[in-house]
C-alpha atoms as a PDB file:
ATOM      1  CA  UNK A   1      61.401 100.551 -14.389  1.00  0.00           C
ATOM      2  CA  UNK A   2      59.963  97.386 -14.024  1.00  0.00           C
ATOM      3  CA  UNK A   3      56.688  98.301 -14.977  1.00  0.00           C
ATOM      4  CA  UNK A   4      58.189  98.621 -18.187  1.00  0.00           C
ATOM      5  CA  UNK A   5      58.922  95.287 -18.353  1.00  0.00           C
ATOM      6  CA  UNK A   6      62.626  96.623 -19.090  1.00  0.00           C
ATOM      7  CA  UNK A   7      64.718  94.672 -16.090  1.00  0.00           C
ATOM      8  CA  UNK A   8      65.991  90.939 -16.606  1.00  0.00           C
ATOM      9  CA  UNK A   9      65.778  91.851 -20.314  1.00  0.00           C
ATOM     10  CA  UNK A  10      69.511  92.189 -20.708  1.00  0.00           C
ATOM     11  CA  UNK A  11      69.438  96.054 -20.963  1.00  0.00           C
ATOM     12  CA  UNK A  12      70.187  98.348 -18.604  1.00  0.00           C
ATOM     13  CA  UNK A  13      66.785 100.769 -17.819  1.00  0.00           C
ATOM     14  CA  UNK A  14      68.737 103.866 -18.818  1.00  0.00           C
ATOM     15  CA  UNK A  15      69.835 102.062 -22.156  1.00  0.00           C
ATOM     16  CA  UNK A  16      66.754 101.467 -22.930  1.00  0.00           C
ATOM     17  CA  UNK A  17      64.918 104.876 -22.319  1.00  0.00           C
ATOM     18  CA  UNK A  18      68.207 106.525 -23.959  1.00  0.00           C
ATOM     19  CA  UNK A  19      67.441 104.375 -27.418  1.00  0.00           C
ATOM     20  CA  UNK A  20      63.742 104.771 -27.371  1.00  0.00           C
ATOM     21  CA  UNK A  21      61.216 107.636 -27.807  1.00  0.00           C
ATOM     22  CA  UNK A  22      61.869 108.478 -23.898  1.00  0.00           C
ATOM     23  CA  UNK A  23      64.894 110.410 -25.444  1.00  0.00           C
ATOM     24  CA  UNK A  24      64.862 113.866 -24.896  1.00  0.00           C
ATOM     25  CA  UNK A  25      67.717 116.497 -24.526  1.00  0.00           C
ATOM     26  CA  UNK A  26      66.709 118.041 -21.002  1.00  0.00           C
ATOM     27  CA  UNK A  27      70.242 116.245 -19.574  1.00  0.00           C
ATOM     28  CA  UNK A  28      71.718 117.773 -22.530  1.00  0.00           C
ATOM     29  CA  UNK A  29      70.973 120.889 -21.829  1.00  0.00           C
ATOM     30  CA  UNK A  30      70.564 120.950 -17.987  1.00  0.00           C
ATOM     31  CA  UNK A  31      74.027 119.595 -17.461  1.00  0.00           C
ATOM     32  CA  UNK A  32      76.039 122.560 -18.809  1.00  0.00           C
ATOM     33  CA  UNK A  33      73.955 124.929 -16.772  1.00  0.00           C
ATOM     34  CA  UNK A  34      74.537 123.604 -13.525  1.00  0.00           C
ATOM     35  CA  UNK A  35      76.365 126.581 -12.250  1.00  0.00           C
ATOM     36  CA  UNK A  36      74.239 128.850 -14.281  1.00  0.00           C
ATOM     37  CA  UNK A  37      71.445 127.699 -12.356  1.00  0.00           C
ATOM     38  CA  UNK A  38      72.849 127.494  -9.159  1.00  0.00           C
ATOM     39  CA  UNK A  39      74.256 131.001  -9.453  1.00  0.00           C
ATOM     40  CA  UNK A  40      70.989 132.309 -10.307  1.00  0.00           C
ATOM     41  CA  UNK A  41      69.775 130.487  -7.441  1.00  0.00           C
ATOM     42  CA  UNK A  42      72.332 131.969  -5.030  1.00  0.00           C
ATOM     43  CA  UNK A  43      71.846 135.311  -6.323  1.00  0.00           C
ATOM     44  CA  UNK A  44      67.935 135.497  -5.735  1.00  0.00           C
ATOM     45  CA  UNK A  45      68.801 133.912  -2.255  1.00  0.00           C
ATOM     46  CA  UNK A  46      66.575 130.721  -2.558  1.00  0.00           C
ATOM     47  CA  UNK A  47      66.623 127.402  -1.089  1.00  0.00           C
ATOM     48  CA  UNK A  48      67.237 124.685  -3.625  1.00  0.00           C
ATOM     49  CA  UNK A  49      67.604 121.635  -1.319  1.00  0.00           C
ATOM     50  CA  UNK A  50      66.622 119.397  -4.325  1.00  0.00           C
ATOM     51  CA  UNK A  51      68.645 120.763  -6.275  1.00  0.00           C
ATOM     52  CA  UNK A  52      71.293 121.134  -4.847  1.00  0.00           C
ATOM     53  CA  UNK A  53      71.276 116.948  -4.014  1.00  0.00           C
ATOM     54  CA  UNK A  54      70.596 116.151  -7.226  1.00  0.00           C
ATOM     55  CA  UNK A  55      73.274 118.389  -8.983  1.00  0.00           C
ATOM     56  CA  UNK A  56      76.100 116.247  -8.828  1.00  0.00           C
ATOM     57  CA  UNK A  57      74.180 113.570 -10.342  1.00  0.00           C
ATOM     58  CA  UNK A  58      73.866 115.563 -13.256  1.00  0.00           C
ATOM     59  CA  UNK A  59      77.124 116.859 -13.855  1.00  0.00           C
ATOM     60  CA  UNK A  60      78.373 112.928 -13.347  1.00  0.00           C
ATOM     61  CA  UNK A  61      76.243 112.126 -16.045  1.00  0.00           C
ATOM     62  CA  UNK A  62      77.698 114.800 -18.408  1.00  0.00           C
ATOM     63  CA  UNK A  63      80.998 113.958 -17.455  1.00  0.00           C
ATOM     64  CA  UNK A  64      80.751 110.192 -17.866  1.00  0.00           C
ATOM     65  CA  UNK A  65      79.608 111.119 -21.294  1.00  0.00           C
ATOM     66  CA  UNK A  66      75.905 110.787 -21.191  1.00  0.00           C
ATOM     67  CA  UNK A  67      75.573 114.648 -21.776  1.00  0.00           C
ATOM     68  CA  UNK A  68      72.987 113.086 -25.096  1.00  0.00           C
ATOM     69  CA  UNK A  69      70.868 111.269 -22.941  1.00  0.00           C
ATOM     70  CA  UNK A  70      67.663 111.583 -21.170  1.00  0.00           C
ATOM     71  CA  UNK A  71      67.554 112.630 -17.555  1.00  0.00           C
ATOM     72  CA  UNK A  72      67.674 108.919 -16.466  1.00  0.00           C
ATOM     73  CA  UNK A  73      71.192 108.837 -17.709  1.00  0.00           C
ATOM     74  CA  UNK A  74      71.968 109.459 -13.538  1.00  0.00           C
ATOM     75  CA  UNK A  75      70.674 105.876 -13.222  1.00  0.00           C
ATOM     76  CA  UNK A  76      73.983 105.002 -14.051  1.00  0.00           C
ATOM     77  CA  UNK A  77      75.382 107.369 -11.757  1.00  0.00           C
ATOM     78  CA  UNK A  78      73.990 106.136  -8.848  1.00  0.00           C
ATOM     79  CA  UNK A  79      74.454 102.561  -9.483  1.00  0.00           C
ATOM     80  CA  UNK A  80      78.234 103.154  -9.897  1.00  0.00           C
ATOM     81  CA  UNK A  81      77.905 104.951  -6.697  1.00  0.00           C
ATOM     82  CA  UNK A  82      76.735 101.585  -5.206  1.00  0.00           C
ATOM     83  CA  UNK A  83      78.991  99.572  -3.122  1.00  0.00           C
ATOM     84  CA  UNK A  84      80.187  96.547  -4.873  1.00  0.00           C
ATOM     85  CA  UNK A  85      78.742  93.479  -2.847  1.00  0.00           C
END
């Protein structure tokens, strides 16, 4: 992010990729397919370590309303999941 010259500009990185061209709808769609995925997943009996860390992120996303946004939408995730200082 800061090679994009983004942070101390007021904006929050995931703002500013979410208003710009770097929108895209994969969180859009990903996010409702969660358990579709991971079903598929559990069905075909493969290990989806990545996955199945990064899920959660995702469906916080969707569920904090930034279903719309690009994948970087779980920026915000994570820094709400940091501890306040």
């Amino acid at each position: 992010m800061i090679g994009l010259g983004i942070m101390g500009s007021g904006r929050e990185p995931d703002e500013s990729i979410a208003a710009g061209a770097g929108r895209s709808r994969m969180l859009e769609v990903r996010g409702p397919m969660i358990e579709i995925i991971a079903a598929f997943a559990r069905s075909a009996g493969a290990a989806t370590p990545l996955f199945s860390a990064t899920a959660p992120l995702y469906t916080a996303a969707v569920r904090m309303g930034r279903g719309g946004e690009d994948t970087a939408a779980v920026h915000a995730v994570i820094e709400r999941m940091k501890p306040s200082r």
